[in-house]
Structure formats: C-alpha cells, structure tokens
Protein backbone atom coordinates (compact mmCIF):
# COMPACT_ATOMS: atom_id res chain seq x y z
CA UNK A 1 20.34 1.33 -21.48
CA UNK A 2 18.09 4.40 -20.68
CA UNK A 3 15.47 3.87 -17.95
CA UNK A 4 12.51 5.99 -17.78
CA UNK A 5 10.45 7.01 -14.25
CA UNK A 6 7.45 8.24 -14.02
CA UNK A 7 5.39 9.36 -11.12
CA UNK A 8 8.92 10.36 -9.78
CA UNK A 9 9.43 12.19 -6.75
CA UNK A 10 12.44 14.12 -5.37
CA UNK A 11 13.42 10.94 -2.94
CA UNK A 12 13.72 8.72 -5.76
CA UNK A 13 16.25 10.55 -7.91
CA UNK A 14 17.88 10.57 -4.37
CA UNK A 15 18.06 6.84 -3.87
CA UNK A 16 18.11 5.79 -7.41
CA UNK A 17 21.17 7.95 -8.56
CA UNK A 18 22.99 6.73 -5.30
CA UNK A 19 22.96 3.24 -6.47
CA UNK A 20 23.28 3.15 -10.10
CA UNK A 21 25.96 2.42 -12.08
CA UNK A 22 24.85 0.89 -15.66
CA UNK A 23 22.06 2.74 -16.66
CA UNK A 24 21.07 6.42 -17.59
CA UNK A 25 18.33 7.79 -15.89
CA UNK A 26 15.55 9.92 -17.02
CA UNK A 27 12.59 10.96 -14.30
CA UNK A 28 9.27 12.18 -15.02
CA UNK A 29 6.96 13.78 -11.95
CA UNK A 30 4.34 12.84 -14.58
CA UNK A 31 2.66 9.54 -14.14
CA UNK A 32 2.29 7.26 -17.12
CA UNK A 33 -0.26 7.12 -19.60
CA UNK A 34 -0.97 6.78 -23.33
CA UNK A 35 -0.62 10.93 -23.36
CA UNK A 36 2.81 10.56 -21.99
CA UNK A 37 4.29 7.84 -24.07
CA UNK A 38 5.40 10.38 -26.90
CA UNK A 39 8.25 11.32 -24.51
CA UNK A 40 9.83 8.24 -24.65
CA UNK A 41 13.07 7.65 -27.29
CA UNK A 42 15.37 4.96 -27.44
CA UNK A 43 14.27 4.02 -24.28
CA UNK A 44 14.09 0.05 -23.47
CA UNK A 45 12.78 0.49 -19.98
CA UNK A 46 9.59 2.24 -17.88
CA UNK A 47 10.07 2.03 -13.95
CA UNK A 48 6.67 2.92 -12.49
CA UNK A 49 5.01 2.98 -9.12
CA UNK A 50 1.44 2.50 -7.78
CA UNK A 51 -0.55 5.11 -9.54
CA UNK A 52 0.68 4.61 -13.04
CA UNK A 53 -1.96 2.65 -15.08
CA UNK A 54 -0.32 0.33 -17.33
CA UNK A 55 -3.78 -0.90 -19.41
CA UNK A 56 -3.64 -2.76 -22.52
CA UNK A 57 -3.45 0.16 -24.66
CA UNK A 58 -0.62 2.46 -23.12
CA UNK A 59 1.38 -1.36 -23.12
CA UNK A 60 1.13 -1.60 -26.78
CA UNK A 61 2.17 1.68 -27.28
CA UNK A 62 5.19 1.53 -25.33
CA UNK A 63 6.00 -2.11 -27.31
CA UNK A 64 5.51 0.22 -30.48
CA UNK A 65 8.47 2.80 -28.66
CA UNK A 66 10.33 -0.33 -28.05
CA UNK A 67 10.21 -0.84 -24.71
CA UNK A 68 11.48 -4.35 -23.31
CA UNK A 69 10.74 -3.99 -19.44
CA UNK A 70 8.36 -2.86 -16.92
CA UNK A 71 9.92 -2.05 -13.57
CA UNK A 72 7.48 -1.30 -10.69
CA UNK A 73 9.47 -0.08 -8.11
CA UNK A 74 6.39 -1.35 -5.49
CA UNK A 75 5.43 -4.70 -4.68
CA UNK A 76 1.37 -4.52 -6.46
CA UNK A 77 0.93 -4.91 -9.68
CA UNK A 78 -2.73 -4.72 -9.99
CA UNK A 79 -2.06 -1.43 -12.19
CA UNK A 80 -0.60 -3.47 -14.80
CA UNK A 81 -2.05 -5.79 -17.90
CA UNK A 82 0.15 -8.53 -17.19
CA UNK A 83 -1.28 -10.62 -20.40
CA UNK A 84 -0.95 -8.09 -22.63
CA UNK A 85 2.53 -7.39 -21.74
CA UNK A 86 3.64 -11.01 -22.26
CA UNK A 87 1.75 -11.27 -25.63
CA UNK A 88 4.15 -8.50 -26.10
CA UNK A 89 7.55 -9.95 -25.16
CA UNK A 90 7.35 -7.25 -22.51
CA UNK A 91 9.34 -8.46 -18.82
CA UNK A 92 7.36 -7.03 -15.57
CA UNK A 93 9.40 -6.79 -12.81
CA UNK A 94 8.07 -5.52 -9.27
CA UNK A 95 9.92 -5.60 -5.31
CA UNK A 96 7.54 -8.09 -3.89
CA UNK A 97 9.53 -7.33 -0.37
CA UNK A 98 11.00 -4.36 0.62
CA UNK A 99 11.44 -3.98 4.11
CA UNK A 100 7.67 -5.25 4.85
CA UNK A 101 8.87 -4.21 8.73
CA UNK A 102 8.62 -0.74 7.46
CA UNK A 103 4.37 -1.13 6.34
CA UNK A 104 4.13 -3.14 9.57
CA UNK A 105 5.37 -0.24 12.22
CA UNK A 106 3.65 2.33 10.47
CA UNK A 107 0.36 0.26 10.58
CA UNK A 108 0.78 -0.09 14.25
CA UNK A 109 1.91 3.82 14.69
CA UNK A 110 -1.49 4.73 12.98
CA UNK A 111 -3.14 2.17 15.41
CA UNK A 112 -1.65 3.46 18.41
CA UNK A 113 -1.89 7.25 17.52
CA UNK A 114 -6.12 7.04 16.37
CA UNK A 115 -6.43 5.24 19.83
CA UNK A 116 -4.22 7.29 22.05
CA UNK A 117 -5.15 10.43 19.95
CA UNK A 118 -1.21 11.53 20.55
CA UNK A 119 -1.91 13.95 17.06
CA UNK A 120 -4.49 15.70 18.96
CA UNK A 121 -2.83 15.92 22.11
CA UNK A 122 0.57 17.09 20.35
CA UNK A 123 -1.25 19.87 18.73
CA UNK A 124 -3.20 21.04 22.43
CA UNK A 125 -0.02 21.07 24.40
CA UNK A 126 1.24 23.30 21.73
CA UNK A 127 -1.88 25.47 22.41
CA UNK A 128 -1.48 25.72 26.20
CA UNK A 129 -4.27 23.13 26.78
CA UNK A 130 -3.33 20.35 29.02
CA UNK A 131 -6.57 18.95 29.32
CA UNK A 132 -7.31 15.07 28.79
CA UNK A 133 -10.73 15.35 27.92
CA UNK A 134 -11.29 13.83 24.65
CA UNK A 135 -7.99 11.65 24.71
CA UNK A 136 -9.52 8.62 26.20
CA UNK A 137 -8.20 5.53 24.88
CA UNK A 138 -7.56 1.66 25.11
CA UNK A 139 -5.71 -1.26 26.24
CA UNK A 140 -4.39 -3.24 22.92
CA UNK A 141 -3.43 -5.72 25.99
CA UNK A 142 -6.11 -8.58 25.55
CA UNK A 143 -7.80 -7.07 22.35
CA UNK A 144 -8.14 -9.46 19.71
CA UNK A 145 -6.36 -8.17 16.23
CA UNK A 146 -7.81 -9.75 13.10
CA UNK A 147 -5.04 -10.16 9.97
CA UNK A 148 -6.19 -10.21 6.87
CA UNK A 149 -3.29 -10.85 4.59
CA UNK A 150 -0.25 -13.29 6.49
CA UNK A 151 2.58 -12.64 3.68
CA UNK A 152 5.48 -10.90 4.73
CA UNK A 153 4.43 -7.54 5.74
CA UNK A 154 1.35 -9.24 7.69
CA UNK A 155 3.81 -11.46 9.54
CA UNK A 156 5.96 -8.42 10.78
CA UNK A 157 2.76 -7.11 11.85
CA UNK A 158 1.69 -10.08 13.70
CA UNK A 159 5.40 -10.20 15.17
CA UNK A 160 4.68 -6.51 16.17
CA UNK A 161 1.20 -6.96 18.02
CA UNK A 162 2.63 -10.41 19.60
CA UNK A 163 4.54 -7.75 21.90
CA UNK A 164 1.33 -5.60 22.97
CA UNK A 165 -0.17 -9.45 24.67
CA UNK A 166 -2.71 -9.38 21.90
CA UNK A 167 -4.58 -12.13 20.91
CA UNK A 168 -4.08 -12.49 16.46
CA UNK A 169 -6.62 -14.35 14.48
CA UNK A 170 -5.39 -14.64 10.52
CA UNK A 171 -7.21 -15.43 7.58
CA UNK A 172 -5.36 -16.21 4.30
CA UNK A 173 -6.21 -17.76 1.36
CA UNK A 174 -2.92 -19.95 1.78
CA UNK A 175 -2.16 -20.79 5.09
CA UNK A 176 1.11 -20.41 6.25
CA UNK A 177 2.61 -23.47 7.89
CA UNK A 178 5.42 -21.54 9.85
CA UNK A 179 2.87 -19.07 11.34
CA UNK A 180 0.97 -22.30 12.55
CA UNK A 181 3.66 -23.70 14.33
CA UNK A 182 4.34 -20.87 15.87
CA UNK A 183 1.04 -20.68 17.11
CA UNK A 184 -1.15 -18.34 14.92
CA UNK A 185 -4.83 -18.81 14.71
CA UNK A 186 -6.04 -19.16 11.36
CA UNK A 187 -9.90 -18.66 10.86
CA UNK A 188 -12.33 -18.11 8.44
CA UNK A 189 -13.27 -14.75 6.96
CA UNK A 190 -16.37 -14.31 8.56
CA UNK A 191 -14.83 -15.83 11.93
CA UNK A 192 -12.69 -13.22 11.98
CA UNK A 193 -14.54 -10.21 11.57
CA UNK A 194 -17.34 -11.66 13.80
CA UNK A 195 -14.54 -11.35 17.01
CA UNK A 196 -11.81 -9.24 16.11
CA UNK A 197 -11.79 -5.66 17.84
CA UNK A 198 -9.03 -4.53 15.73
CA UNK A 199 -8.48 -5.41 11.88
CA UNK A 200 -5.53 -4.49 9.95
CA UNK A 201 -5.25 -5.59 6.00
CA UNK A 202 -2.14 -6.77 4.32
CA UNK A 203 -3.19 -7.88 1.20
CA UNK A 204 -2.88 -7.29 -2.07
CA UNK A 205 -5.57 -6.16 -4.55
CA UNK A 206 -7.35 -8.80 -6.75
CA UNK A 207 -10.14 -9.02 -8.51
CA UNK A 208 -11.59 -11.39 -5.71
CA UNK A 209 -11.33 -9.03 -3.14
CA UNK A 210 -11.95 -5.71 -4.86
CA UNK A 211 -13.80 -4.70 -1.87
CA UNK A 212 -14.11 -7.29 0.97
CA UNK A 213 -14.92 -4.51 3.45
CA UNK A 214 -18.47 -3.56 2.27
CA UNK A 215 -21.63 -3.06 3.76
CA UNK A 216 -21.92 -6.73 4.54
CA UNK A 217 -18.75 -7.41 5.75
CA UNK A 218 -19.20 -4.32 8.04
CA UNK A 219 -22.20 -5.54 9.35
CA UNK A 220 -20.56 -8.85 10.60
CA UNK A 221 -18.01 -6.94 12.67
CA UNK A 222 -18.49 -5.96 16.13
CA UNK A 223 -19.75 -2.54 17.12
CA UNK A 224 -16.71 -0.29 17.67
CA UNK A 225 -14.33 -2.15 15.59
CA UNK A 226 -11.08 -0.19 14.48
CA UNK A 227 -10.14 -0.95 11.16
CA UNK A 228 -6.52 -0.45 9.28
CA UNK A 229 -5.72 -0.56 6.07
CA UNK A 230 -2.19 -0.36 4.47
CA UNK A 231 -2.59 -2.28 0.86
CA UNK A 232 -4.67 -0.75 -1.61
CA UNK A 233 -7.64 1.75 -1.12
CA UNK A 234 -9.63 -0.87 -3.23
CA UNK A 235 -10.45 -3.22 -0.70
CA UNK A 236 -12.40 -0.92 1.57
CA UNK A 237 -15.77 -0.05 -0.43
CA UNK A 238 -15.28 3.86 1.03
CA UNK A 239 -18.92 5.11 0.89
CA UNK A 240 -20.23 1.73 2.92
CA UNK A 241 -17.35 2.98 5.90
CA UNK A 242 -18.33 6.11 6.25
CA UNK A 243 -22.00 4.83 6.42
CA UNK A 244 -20.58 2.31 9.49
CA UNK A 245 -18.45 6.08 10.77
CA UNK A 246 -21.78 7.48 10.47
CA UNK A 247 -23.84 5.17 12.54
CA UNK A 248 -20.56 4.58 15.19
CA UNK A 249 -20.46 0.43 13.57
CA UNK A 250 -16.69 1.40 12.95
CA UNK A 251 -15.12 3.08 16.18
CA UNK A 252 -12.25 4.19 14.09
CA UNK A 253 -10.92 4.13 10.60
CA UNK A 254 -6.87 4.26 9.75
CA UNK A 255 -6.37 4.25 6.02
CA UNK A 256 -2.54 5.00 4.37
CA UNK A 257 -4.43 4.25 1.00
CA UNK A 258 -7.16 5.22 -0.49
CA UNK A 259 -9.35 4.20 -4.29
CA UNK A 260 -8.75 7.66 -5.99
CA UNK A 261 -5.42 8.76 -4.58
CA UNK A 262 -4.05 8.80 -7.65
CA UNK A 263 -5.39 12.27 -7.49
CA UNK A 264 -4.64 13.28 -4.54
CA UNK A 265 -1.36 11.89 -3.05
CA UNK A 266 2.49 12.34 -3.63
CA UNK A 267 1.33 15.90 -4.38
CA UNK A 268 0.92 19.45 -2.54
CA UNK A 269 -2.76 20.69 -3.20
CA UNK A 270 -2.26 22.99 0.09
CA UNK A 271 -3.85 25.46 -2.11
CA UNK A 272 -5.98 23.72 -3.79
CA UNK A 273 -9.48 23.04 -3.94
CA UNK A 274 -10.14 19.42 -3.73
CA UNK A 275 -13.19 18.39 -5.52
CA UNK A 276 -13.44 14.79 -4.01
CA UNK A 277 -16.23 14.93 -1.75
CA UNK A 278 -15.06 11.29 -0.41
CA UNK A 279 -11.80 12.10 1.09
CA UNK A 280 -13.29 14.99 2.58
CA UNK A 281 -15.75 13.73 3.96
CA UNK A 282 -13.53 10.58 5.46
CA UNK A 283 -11.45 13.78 6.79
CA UNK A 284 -14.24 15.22 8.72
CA UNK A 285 -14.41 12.53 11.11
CA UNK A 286 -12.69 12.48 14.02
CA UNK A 287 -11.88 9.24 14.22
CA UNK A 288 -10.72 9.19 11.11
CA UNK A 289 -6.76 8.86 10.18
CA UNK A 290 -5.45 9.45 6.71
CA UNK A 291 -1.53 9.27 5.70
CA UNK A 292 -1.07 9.96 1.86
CA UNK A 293 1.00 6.01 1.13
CA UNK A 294 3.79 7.13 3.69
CA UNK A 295 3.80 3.34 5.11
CA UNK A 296 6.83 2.29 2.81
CA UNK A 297 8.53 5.69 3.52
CA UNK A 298 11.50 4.75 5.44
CA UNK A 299 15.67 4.82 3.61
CA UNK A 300 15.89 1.03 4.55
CA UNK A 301 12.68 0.05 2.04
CA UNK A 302 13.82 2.87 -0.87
CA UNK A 303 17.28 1.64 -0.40
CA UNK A 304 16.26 -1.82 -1.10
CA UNK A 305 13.63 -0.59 -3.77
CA UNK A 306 16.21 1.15 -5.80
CA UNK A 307 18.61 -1.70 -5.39
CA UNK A 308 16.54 -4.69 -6.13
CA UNK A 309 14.46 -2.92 -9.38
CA UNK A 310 18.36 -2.17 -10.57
CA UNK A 311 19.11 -5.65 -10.47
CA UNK A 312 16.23 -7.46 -11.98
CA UNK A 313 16.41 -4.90 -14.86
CA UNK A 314 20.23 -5.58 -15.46
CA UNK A 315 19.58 -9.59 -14.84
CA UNK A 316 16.62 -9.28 -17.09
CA UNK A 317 18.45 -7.06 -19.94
CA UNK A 318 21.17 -9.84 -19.71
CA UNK A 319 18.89 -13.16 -20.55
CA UNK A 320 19.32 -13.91 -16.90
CA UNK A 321 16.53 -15.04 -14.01
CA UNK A 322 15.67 -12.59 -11.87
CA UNK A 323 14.02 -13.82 -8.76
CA UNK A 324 11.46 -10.75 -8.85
CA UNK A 325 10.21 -10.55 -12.37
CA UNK A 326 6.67 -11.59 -13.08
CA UNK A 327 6.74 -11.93 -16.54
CA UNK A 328 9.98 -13.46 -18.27
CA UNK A 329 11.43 -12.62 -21.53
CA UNK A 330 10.26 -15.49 -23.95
C-alpha cells in the first residue's frame, strides 16, 4: 500500500521511515489541494497535517484517484469535510493525543519567557549589556490562570501551573469529573475571563468558537491580561488583539498559531518579503511572542505521531477498529 504526505518536512521522512515496515512512502513538501491531486497513482492513502485543506471538492477528487484513507498526522481536523468523506467510503484517521505534555511545556515556556523577557535578555548579554531595565517581570505565584480547553493537553497544563502555586479556573463545554475531584474550578466563560490574569487555550477549532477571543470577549478581561494560545489561530479574532495590544487591554500576547499560517509557517521566507500586514504588525509589538506551530515539536510526540497514524492506517486497511479513526469504513 503506497501512502502519500503532503506538507512534508525533513523531520517527518525522519520519523516516519524509522518506523515503517508495511507501506511505501512517497512525501510531498507541497501541501494538498485539488492542483496537487494529479500526482497521485495507485495510491490508497493521503497523510496530511494542519495546513492541508481537505474541502469537499479536493475529497471527491481523491475518491475519483481511489483513495481509501485520510491520515492526519495531528490531532484537528477542522481542515477536513468529514461528511463528504464518509458519503465517500473515505476512513479519516487523526492522533487525537500525542504527547499533549509536549503543547503543555511549551505553552508555559512561552509564558514564562514573554514575562521574564529571557529572549531579550539572552540577546543583550550577548551584546555586552547587562542592564535589567526593561526585563521587569512577575510572580505566576498567586496569579490566577484561566483554561480554556480541559482535554488532555489542557490537563498537563493545569498539572504544570499547579507547581508555580497558581490558582486555575477551567471552563469546558464537558466538565471533567476527575479534574473536579481533584479540585479544579470549573466556571463559566465569562467568569473566567472576568478574573483570570493569565489565559491559555487548549481547544480545538469549531464552528462555535471560531473566534471566542474578540472584541467582546476582550473587553470582559482584566486590564493587563496575558493571553496564550496553542490550538488554532482561529479562535483569536487577530485584528480585535492587536486593537486590545494597542490600547495596553492585553499586557501580553503568546501565540504558536496563527489564522493564515498556512502561508507563512513550516517555511524559510528569511528572504522574503512578507505581504501579510497582520503578522507583522503582531511582530512589532513588544510584548508580542510568535513561534511558527513548534509546540508539538519534541521526538517523544513525532515518535508517537508516526507510530500511531501507521497503525490506524494498517488496522483500517485490514477491516479492523482503530481506536483513532473518525470516520469508519462502511
């Protein structure tokens, strides 16, 4: 069986060739679209990641090619038409949980780094300036960090701040009953933004919350708040943040995602010119902190990416149930 990646990087041939054994590989640096779907020949599987956009057309035109699967080697899957592909006969697959403890410590080393500025200080030392003006910071001891999102990653999170003596308010749509037990504070949406100092998302993208962070959310939070966000760019409307940047609303602004990165990251434009005014303007704040989707970036979550999107397509190609497909074979 021939599998097919697109978006591919260097890392993933790395990872994926180490653990293979059934299958013959084929990568692509390309992403996927209906342009792209020409290349494809006697090929029953795609495996794509977060920036691929698997609409209803470019899924009937890889049925038409004949493929049977859809791997995402990620855990969204709010860049694929999930109806159309089981009209189709078409099994989606995804890694709903690969090491969430790697998205968790890179949320808090983005949290720790904007507030203790250590990238600015690392780059003065290296200038000869030893000078701490600028680098003033803040106790997370006592601060009260709002978590919007309490699935797995959001959990290791919470585990994470527990240890700084922060106080965690959580807001899910589903409760978990564990977390309660153990003590967490679920609240309302609007409770939560109202008092946290510190709010870090973990959720995925849905049409529901295609932008909970807008104007009017930002206008419920205090003054000064530092917001995370390690999902999907699309639930921070960007243009309303750096309105709240602009009039000091948000203190500061960590983002590892962002709406249109599909043009910007996984790729070297060091000498390019980059015509999105957004991004550069989010990168003329200060106080802003951009990584280009590095959160999952670590060899225990793209072993277990490459492993786990290996075996659901070899359970799947086999008739058999595999725990993280989202869309059976009829």
């Amino acid at each position: 069986m021939k599998i097919a990646f697109f978006s591919s990087q260097p890392y993933d041939k790395v990872f994926f060739d180490k653990y293979n054994r059934n299958f013959q590989l084929e990568y692509y640096e390309t992403a996927l679209d209906k342009n792209i779907v020409n290349v494809l020949n006697n090929t029953e599987v795609v495996c794509v990641f977060v920036n691929d956009k698997l609409n209803g057309e470019v899924i009937e035109l890889l049925h038409e090619k004949g493929v049977k699967i859809i791997a995402l080697r990620c855990a969204g899957f709010n860049n694929v038409d999930l109806e159309t592909a089981k009209r189709l006969n078409i099994a989606v697959c995804r890694v709903p949980a690969y090491s969430p403890e790697a998205v968790a410590e890179h949320t808090m080393a983005m949290l720790l780094t904007i507030n203790r500025k250590t990238h600015k200080a690392y780059n003065r030392v290296r200038e000869q300036n030893f000078s701490l003006n600028g680098l003033l910071g803040f106790n997370l001891h006592g601060k009260t960090i709002g978590v919007i999102g309490t699935g797995k990653i959001g959990k290791a999170f919470m585990n994470i701040v527990k240890g700084f003596g922060c106080n965690i308010l959580a807001y899910d749509l589903f409760p978990d009953k564990a977390l309660i037990d153990q003590g967490i504070n679920y609240v309302s949406l609007e409770t939560l933004l109202k008092q946290s100092d510190i709010i870090s998302l973990h959720c995925p993208l849905t049409p529901q919350n295609h932008y909970m962070i807008n104007a009017e959310a930002l206008l419920q939070m205090k003054n000064g708040v530092t917001i995370i966000n390690t999902s999907r760019g699309g639930l921070i409307h960007t243009i309303d943040v750096i309105e709240a940047l602009k009039s000091k609303k948000v203190g500061a602004l960590c983002i590892d995602v962002y709406e249109q990165e599909e043009k910007l990251f996984f790729k070297d434009l060091s000498e390019n010119i980059i015509e999105d005014d957004t991004i550069q303007r989010l990168m003329s704040f200060p106080n802003v902190l951009i990584t280009a989707h590095q959160a999952f970036f670590t060899e225990e979550a793209l072993s277990e990416i490459a492993q786990v999107t290996l075996d659901s397509i070899g359970k799947i190609s086999n008739g058999k149930m595999a725990k993280n497909a989202e869309v059976m074979l009829a």
